[in-house]
C-alpha atoms as a PDB file:
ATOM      1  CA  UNK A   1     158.329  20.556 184.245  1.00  0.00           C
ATOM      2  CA  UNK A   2     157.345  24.640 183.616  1.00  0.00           C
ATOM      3  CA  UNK A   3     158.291  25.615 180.400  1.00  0.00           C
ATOM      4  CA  UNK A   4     161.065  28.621 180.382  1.00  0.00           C
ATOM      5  CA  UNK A   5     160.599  31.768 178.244  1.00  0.00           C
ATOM      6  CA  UNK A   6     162.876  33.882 176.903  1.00  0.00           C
ATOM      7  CA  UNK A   7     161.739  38.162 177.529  1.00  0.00           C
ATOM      8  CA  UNK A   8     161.330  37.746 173.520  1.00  0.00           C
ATOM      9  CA  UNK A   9     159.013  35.217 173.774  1.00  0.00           C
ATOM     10  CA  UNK A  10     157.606  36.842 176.727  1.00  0.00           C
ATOM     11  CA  UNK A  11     156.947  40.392 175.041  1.00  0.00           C
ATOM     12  CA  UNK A  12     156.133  38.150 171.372  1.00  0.00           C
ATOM     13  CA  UNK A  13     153.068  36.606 173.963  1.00  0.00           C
ATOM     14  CA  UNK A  14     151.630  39.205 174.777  1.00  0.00           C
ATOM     15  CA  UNK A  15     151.578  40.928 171.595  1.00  0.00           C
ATOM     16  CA  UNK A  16     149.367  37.723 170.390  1.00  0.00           C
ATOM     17  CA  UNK A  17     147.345  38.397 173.150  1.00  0.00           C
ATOM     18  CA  UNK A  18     146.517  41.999 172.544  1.00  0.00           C
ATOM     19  CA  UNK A  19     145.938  41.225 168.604  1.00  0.00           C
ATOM     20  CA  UNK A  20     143.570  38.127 170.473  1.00  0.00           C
ATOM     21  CA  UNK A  21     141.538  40.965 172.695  1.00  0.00           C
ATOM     22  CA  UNK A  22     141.819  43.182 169.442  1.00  0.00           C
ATOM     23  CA  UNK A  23     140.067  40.437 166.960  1.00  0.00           C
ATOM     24  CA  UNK A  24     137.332  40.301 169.718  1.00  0.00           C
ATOM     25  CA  UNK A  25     136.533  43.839 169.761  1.00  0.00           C
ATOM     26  CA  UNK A  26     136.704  43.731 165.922  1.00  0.00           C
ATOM     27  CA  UNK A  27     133.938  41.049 165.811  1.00  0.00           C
ATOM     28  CA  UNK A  28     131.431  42.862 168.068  1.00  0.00           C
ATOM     29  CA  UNK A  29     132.229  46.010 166.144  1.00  0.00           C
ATOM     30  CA  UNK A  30     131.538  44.032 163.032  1.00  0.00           C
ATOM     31  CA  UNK A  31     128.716  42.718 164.042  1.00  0.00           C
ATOM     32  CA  UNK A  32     126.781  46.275 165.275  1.00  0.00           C
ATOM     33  CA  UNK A  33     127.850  47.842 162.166  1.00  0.00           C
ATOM     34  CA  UNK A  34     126.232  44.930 159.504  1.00  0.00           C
ATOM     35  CA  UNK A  35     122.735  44.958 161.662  1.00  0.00           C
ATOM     36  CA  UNK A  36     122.737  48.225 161.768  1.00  0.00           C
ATOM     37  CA  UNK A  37     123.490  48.280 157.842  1.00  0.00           C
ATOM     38  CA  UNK A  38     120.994  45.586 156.892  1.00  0.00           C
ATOM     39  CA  UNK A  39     118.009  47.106 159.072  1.00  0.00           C
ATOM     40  CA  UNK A  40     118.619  50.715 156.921  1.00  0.00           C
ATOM     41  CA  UNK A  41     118.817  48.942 153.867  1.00  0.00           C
ATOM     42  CA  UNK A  42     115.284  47.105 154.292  1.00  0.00           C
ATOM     43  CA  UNK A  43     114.006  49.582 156.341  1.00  0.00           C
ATOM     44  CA  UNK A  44     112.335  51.699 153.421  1.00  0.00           C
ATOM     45  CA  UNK A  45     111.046  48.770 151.205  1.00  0.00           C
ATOM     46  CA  UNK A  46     109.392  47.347 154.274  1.00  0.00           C
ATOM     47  CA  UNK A  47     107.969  50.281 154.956  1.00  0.00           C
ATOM     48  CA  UNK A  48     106.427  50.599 151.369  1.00  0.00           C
ATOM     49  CA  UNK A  49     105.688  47.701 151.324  1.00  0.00           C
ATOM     50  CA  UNK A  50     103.229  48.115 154.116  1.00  0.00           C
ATOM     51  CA  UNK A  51     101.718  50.900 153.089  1.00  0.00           C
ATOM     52  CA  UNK A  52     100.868  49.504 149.730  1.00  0.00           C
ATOM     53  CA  UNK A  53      98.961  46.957 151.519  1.00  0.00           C
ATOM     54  CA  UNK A  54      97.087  48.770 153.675  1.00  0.00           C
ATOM     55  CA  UNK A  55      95.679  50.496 150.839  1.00  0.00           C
ATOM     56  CA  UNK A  56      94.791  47.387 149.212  1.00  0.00           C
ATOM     57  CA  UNK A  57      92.981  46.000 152.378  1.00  0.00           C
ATOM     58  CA  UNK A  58      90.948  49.703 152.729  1.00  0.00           C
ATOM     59  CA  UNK A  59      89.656  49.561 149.045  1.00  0.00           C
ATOM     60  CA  UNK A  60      89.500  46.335 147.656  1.00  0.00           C
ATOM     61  CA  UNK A  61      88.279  45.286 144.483  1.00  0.00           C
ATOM     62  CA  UNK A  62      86.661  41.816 145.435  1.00  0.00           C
ATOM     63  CA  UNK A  63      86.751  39.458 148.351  1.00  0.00           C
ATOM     64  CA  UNK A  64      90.555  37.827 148.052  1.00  0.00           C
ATOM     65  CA  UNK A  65      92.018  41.511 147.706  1.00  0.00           C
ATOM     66  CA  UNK A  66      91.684  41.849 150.990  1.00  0.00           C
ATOM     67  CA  UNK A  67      92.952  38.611 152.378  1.00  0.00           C
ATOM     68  CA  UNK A  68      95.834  39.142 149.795  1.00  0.00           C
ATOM     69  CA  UNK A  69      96.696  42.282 151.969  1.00  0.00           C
ATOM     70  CA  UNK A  70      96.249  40.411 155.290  1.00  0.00           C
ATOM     71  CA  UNK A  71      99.007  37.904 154.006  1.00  0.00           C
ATOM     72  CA  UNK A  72     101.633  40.789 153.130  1.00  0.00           C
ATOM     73  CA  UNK A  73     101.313  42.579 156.334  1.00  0.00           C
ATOM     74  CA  UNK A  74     101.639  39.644 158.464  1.00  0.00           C
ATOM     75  CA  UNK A  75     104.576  38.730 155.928  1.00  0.00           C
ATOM     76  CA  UNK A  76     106.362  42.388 156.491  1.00  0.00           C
ATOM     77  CA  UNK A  77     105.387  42.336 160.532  1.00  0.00           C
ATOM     78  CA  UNK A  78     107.349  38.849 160.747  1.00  0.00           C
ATOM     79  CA  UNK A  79     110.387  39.917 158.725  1.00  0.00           C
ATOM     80  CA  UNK A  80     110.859  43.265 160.958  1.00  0.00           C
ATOM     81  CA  UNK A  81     110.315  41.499 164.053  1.00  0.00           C
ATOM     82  CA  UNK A  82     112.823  38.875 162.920  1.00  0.00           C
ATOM     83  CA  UNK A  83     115.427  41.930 162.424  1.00  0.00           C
ATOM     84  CA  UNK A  84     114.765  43.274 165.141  1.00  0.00           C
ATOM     85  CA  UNK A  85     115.823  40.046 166.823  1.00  0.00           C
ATOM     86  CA  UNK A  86     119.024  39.559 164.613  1.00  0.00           C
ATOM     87  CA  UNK A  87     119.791  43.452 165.559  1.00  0.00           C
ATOM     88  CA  UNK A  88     119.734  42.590 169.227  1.00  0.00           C
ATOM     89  CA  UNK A  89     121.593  38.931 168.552  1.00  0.00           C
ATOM     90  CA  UNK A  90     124.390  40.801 166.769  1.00  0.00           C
ATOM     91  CA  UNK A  91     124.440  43.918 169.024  1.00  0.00           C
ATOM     92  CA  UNK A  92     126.464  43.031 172.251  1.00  0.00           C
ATOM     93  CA  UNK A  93     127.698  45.351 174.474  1.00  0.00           C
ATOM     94  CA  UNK A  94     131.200  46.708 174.454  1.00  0.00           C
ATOM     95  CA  UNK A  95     133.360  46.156 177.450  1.00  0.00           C
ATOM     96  CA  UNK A  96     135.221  48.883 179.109  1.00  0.00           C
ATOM     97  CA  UNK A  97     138.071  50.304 177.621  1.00  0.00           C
ATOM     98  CA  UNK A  98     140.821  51.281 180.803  1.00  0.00           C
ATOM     99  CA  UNK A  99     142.469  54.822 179.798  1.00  0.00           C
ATOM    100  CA  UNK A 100     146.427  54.842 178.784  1.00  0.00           C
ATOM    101  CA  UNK A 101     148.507  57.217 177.807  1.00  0.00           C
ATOM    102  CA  UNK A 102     148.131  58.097 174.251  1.00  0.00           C
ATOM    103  CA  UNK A 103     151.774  57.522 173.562  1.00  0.00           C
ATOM    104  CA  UNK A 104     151.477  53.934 174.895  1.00  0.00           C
ATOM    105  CA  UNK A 105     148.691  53.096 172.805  1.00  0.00           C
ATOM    106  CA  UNK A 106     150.699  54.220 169.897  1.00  0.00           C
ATOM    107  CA  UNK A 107     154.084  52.415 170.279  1.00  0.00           C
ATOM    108  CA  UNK A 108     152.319  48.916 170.909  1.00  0.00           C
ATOM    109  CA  UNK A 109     150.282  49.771 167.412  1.00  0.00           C
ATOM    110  CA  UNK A 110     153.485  50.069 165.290  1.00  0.00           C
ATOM    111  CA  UNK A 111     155.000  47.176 167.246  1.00  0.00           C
ATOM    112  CA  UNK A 112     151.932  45.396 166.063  1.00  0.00           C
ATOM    113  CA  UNK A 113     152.190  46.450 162.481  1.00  0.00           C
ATOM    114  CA  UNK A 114     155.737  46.618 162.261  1.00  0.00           C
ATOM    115  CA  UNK A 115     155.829  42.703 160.854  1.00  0.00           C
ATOM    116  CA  UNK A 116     153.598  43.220 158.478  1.00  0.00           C
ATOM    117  CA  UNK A 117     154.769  46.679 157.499  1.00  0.00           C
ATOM    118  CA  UNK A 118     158.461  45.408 157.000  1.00  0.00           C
ATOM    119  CA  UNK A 119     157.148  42.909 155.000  1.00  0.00           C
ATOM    120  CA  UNK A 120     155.785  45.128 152.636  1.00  0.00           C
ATOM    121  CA  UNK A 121     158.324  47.682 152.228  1.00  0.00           C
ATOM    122  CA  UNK A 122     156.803  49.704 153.769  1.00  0.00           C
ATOM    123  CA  UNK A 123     158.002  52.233 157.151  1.00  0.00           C
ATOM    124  CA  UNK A 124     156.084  54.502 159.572  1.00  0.00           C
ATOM    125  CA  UNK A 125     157.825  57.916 160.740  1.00  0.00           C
ATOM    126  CA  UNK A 126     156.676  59.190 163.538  1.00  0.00           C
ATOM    127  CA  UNK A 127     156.716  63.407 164.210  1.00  0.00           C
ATOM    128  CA  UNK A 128     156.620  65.004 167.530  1.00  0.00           C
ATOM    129  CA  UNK A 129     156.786  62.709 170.729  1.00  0.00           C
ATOM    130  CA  UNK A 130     153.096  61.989 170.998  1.00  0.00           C
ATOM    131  CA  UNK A 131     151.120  63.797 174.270  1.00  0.00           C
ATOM    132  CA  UNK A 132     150.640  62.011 177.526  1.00  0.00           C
ATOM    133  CA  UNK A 133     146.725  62.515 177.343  1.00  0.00           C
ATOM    134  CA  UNK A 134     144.758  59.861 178.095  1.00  0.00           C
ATOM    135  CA  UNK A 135     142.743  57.897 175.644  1.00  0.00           C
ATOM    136  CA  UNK A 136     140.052  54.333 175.780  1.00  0.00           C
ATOM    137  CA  UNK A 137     143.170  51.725 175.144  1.00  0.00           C
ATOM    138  CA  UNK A 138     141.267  49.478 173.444  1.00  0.00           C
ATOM    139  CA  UNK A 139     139.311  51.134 171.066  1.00  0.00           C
ATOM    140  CA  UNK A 140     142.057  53.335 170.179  1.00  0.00           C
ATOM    141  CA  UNK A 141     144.408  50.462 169.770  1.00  0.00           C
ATOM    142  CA  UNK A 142     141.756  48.867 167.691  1.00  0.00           C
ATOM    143  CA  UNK A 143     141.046  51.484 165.169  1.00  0.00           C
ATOM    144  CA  UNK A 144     144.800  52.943 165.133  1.00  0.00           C
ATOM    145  CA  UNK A 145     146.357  49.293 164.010  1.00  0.00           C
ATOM    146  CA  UNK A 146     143.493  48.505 161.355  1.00  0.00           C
ATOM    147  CA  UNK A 147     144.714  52.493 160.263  1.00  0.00           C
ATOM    148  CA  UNK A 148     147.965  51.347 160.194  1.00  0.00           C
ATOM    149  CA  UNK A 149     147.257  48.081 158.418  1.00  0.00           C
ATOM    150  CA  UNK A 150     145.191  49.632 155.745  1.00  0.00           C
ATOM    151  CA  UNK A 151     148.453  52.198 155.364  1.00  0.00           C
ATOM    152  CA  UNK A 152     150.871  49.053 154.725  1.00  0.00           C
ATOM    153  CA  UNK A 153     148.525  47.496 151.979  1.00  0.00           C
ATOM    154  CA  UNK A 154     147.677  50.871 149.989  1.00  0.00           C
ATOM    155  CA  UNK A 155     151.379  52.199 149.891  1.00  0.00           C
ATOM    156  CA  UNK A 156     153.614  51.178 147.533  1.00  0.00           C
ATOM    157  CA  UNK A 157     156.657  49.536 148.309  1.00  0.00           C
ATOM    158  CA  UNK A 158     159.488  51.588 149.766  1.00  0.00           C
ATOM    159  CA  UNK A 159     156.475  54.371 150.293  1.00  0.00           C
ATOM    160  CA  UNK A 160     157.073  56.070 154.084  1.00  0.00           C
ATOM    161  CA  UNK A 161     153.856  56.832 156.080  1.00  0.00           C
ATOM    162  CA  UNK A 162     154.029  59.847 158.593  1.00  0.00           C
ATOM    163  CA  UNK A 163     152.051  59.873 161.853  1.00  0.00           C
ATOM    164  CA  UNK A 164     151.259  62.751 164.055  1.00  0.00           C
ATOM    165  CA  UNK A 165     149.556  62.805 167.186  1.00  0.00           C
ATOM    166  CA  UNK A 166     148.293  66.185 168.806  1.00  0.00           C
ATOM    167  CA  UNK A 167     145.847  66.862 171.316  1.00  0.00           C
ATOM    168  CA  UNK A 168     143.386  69.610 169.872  1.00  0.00           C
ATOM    169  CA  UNK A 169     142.772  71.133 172.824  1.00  0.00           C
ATOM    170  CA  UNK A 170     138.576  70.405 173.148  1.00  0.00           C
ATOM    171  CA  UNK A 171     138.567  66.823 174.797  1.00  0.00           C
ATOM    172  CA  UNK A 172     140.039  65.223 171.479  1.00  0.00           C
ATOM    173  CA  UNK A 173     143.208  63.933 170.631  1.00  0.00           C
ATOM    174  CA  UNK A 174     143.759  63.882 166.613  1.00  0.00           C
ATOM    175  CA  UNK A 175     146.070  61.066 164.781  1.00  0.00           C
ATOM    176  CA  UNK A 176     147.308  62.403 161.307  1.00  0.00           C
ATOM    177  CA  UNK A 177     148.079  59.585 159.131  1.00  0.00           C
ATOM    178  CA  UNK A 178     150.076  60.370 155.860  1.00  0.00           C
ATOM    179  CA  UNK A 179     149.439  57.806 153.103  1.00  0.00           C
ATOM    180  CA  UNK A 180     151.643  58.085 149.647  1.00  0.00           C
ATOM    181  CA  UNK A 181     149.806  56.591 146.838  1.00  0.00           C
ATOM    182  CA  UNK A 182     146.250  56.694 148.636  1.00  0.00           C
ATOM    183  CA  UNK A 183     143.072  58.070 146.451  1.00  0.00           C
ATOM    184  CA  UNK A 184     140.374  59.294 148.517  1.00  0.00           C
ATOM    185  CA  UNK A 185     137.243  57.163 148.480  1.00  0.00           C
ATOM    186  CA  UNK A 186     134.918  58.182 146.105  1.00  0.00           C
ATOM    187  CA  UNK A 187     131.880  57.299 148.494  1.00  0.00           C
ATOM    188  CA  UNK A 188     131.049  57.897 152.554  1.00  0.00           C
ATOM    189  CA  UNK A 189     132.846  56.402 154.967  1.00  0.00           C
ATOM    190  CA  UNK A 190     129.844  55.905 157.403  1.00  0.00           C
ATOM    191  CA  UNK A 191     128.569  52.831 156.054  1.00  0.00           C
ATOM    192  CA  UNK A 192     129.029  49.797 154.636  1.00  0.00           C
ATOM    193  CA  UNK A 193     128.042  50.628 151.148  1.00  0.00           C
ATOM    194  CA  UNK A 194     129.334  49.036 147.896  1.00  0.00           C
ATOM    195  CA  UNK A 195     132.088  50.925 145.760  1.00  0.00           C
ATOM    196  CA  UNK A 196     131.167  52.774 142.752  1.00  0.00           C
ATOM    197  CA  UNK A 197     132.300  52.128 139.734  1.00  0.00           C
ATOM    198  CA  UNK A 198     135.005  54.967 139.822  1.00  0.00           C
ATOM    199  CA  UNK A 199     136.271  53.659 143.094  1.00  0.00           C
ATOM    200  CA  UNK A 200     139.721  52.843 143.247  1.00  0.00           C
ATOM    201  CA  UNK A 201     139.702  50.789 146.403  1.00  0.00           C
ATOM    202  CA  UNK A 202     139.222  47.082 146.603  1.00  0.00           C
ATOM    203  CA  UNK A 203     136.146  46.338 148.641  1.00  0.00           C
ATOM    204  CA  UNK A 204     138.100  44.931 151.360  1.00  0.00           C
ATOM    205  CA  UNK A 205     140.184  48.151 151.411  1.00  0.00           C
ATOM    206  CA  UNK A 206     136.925  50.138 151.970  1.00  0.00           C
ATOM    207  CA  UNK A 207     135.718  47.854 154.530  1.00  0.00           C
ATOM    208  CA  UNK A 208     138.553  48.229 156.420  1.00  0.00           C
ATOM    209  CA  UNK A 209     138.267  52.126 156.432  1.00  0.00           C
ATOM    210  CA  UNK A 210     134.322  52.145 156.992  1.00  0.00           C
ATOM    211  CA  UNK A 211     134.926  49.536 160.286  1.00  0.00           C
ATOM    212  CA  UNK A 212     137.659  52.143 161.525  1.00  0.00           C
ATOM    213  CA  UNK A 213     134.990  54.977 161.357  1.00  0.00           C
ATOM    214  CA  UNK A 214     132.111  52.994 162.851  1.00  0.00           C
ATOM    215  CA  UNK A 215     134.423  52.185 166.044  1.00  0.00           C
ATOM    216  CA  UNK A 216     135.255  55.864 166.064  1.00  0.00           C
ATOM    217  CA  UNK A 217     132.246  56.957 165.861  1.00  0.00           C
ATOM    218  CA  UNK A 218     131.249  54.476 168.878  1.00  0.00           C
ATOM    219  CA  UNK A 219     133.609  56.626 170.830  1.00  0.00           C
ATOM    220  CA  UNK A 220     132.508  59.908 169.803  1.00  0.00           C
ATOM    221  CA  UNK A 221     135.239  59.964 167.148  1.00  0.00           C
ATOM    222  CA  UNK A 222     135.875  60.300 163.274  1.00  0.00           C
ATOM    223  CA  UNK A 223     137.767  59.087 160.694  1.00  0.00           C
ATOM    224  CA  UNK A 224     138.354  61.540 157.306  1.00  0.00           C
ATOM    225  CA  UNK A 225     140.558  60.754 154.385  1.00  0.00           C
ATOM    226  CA  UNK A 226     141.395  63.568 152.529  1.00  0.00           C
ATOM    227  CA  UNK A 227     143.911  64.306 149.132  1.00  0.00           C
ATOM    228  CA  UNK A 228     147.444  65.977 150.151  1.00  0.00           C
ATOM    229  CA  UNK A 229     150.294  66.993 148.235  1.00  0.00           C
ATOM    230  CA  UNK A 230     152.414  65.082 146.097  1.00  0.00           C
ATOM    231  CA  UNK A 231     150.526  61.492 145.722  1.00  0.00           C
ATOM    232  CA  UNK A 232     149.835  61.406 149.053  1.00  0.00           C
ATOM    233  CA  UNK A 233     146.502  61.696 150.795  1.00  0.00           C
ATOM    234  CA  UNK A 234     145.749  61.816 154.945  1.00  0.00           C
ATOM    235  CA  UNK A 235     143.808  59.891 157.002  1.00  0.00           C
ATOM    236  CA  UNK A 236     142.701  61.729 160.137  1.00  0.00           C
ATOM    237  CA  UNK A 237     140.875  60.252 162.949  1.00  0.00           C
ATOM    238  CA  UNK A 238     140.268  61.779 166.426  1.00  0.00           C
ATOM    239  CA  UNK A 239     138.793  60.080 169.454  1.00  0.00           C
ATOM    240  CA  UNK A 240     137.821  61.661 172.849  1.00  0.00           C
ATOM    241  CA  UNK A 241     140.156  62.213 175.654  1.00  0.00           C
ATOM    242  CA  UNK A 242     139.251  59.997 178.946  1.00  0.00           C
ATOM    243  CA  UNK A 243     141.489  61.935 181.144  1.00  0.00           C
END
């Protein structure tokens, strides 16, 4: 006997499947972004590294000098060609993303994070009735709901996020994000690099911001924070038109 569902139940489904599809995309995203990171932080040392011996093996000072060198560049050739193959492991490829309508993209997003937000205290307003321009669902979705996510754990309780969308009128369509009680990061968003000691942020809270800029930026997009008035700082992030 078929199980019945209610249209709650129905609607509440496919919501889990979405945030399913979303957690994929996340992990691929993930995944690209700490290669990417580990290969530019060895990168340098390695190369050093190399160099150093190769002067050692040109001008050596007795016979084991130059085996000594030998041993170090084999060392540093098997350690980049092993990162090379971890970069390649790690790196899938993204699947299409089908256009929607912007405005779609963004009512499923603070369905998604409406839970979570209510559980917090915390409530999205939205401004104008967002364009009809179309927009990569997925990876829009995706960045958008960690956005919103991050948004519900920085603001304090009670605390009212705005959220504008525009289109900017050269291929780009620009989500403004108003967050009360948000510092700026201290450091760049681009990569995955520890807080300094000033920072505010928690790590995670950084991650989650420097994960939402690396999927932009796999889009041709961005993601700024900058300080606004009265406690309140904005997060914008922009993403290319499809349509």
């Amino acid at each position: 006997m078929s199980a019945r569902h209610t249209p709650g139940e129905e609607t509440s489904d496919q919501h889990l499947a979405v945030l399913d599809e979303l957690a994929q995309s996340e992990r691929r995203a993930f995944g690209f972004e700490l290669a990417s990171s580990i290969a530019h932080m060895i990168g340098t040392p390695l190369h050093v590294i190399s160099g150093r011996a190769s002067l050692i093996r040109t001008a050596p000072d007795d016979a084991s000098v130059g085996d000594n060198a030998r041993r170090i560049e084999e060392q540093v050739e098997r350690l980049a060609e092993r990162m090379r193959a971890f970069i390649t492991y790690l790196t899938l490829p993204e699947p299409s993303s089908a256009p929607e309508p912007v405005s779609g993209v963004v009512e499923t997003a603070l369905k998604l994070c409406r839970t979570a937000a209510k559980t917090r205290g915390v409530s999205f307003e939205l401004g104008e009735r967002a364009p009809a321009t179309m927009v990569a669902a997925r990876s829009t979705l995706l960045v958008l709901t960690r956005l919103l996510g991050f948004a519900t754990r920085v603001a304090p309780a009670g605390a009212v996020c705005s959220l504008d969308v525009a289109d900017t009128g050269d291929g780009r369509v620009a989500f403004t994000l108003g967050v009360p009680g948000l510092v700026p990061p201290a450091g760049r968003l681009e990569s995955l690099e520890p807080p300094t000691s000033g920072e505010s942020l928690v790590p995670e809270e950084l991650q989650s911001l420097s994960m939402s800029a690396a999927i932009a930026r796999r889009r041709g997009g961005s993601v700024e924070v900058a300080p606004g008035p009265t406690g309140r700082s904005t997060i914008r992030y922009t993403t290319s038109r499809t349509g």
